[in-house]
Protein backbone atom coordinates (compact mmCIF):
# COMPACT_ATOMS: atom_id res chain seq x y z
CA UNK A 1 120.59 36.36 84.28
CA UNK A 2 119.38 34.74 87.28
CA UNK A 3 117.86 35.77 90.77
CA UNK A 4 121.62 37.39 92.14
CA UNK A 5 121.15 39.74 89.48
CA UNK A 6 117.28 41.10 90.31
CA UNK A 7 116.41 43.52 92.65
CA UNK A 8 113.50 45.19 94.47
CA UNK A 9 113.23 48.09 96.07
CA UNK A 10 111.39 49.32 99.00
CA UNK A 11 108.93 51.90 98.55
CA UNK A 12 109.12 51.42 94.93
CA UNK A 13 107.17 48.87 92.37
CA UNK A 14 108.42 46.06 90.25
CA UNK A 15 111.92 44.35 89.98
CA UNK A 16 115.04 46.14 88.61
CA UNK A 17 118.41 43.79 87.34
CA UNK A 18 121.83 45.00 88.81
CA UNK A 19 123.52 46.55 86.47
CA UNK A 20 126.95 47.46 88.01
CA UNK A 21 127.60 48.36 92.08
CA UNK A 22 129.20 52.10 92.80
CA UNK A 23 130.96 53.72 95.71
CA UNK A 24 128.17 55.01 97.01
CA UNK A 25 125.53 51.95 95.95
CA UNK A 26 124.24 50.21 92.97
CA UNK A 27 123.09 51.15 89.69
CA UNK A 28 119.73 49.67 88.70
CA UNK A 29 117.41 49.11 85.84
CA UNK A 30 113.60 48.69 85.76
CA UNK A 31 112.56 45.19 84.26
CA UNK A 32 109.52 46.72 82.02
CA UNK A 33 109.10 48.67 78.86
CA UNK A 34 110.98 52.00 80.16
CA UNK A 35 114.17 50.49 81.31
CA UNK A 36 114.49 53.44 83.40
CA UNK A 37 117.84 53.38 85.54
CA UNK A 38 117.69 54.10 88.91
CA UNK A 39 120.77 54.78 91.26
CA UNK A 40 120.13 53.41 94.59
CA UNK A 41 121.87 54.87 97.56
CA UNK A 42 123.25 53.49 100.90
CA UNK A 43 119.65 54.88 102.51
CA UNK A 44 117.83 53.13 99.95
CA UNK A 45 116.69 49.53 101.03
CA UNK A 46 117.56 47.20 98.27
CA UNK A 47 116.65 43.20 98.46
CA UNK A 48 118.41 40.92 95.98
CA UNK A 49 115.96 38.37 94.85
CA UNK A 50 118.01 35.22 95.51
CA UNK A 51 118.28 36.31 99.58
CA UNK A 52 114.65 36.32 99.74
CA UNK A 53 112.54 33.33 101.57
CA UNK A 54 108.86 32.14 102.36
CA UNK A 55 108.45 31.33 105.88
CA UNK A 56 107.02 27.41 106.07
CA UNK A 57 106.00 25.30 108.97
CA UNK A 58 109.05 22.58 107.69
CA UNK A 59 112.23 22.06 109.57
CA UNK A 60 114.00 24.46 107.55
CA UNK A 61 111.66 27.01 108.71
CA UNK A 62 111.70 28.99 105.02
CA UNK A 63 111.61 28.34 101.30
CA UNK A 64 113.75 30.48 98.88
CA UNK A 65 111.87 32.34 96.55
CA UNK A 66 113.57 31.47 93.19
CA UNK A 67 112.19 27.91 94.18
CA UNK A 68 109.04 28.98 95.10
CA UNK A 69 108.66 31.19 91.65
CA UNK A 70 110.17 27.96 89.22
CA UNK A 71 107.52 25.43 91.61
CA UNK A 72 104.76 28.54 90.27
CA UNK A 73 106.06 28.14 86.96
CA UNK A 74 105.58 24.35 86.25
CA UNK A 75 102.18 24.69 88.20
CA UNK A 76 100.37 27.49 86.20
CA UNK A 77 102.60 28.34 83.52
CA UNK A 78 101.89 31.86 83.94
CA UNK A 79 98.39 31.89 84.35
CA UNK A 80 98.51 31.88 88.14
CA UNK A 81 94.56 33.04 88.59
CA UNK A 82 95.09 35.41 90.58
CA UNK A 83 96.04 39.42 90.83
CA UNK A 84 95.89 42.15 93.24
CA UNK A 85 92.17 42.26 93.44
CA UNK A 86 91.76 38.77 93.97
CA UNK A 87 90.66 37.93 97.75
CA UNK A 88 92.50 36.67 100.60
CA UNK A 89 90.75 33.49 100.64
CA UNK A 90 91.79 32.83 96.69
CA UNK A 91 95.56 34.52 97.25
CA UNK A 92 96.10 32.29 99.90
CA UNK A 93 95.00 28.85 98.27
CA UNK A 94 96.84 29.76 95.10
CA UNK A 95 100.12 30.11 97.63
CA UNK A 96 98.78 26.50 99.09
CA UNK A 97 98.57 24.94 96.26
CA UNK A 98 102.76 25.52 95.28
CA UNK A 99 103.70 25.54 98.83
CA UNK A 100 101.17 23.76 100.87
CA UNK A 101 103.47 24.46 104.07
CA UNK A 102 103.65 28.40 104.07
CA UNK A 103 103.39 29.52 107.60
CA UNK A 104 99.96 31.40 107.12
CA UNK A 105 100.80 33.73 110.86
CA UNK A 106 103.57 35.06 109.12
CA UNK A 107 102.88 35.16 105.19
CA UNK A 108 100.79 38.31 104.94
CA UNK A 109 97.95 38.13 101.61
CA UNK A 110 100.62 41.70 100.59
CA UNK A 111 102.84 39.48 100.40
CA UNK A 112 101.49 36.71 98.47
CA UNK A 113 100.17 39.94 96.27
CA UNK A 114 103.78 40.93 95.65
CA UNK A 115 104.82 37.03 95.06
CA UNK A 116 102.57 37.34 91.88
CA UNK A 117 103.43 40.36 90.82
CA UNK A 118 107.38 39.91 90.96
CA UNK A 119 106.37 36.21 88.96
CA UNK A 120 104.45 37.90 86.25
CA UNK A 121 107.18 40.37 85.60
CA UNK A 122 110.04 37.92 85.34
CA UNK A 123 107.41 35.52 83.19
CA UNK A 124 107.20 38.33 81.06
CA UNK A 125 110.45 40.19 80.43
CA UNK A 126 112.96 37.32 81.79
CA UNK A 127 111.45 34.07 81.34
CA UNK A 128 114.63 31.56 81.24
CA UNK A 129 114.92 32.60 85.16
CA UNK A 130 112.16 30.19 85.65
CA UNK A 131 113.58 27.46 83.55
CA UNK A 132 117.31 27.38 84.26
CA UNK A 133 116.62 24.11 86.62
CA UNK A 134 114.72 22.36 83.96
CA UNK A 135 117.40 22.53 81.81
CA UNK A 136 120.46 21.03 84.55
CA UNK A 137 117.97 18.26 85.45
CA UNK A 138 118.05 17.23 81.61
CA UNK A 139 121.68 17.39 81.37
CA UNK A 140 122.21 15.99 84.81
């Protein structure tokens, strides 16, 4: 599995994995405990993890988030410090300390809430996500 194959979905919590696409849209599964499927229509708004991006002040003007998430992984190895109570002040030096050029006018602290949350739930039910590059720079 990898970050083509996770979802989120607005107006709903956590991450789902793609299970299989239908006529009328894509058939979904919740990655926690329940598994609970999920069928998510044309008028649902679905995000694929691997089109997502931080905006940064760099040339490139954003920063995928599958890099951003693996860059949190070899920082904190899950223990990231923070969580949704934490304050803005703390969520937004934890962000500056794995991507020191996030564009703070247009990286909301939500955000940055929802950055930890989507980490913690791939750290915990799909960890090898966060390692796949480890293992191609070893080979490479």
């Amino acid at each position: 599995m990898n970050f083509k194959d996770i979802a989120t979905v607005a107006g709903k919590p956590g991450l789902y994995k793609i299970l299989k696409p239908t006529r009328s849209g894509v058939i979904l599964e919740s990655l926690d405990e329940k598994k609970a499927k999920l069928v998510a229509g044309m008028s649902m708004r679905v995000s694929i993890l691997s089109d997502i991006s931080i905006y940064t002040m760099t040339e490139e003007g954003a920063e995928p988030l599958e890099s951003v998430m693996k860059k949190i992984e070899a920082e904190y190895k899950g223990d990231t410090g923070v969580d949704a109570s934490s304050s803005d002040a703390e969520l937004r030096a934890f962000l500056k300390s794995v991507l020191p050029e996030f564009d703070q006018d247009r990286v909301y602290v939500s955000d940055i809430k929802k950055l930890n949350a989507w980490y913690q739930i791939i750290r915990k039910n799909i960890p090898e996500v966060l390692e796949e590059s480890n293992e191609t720079e070893k080979e490479a």
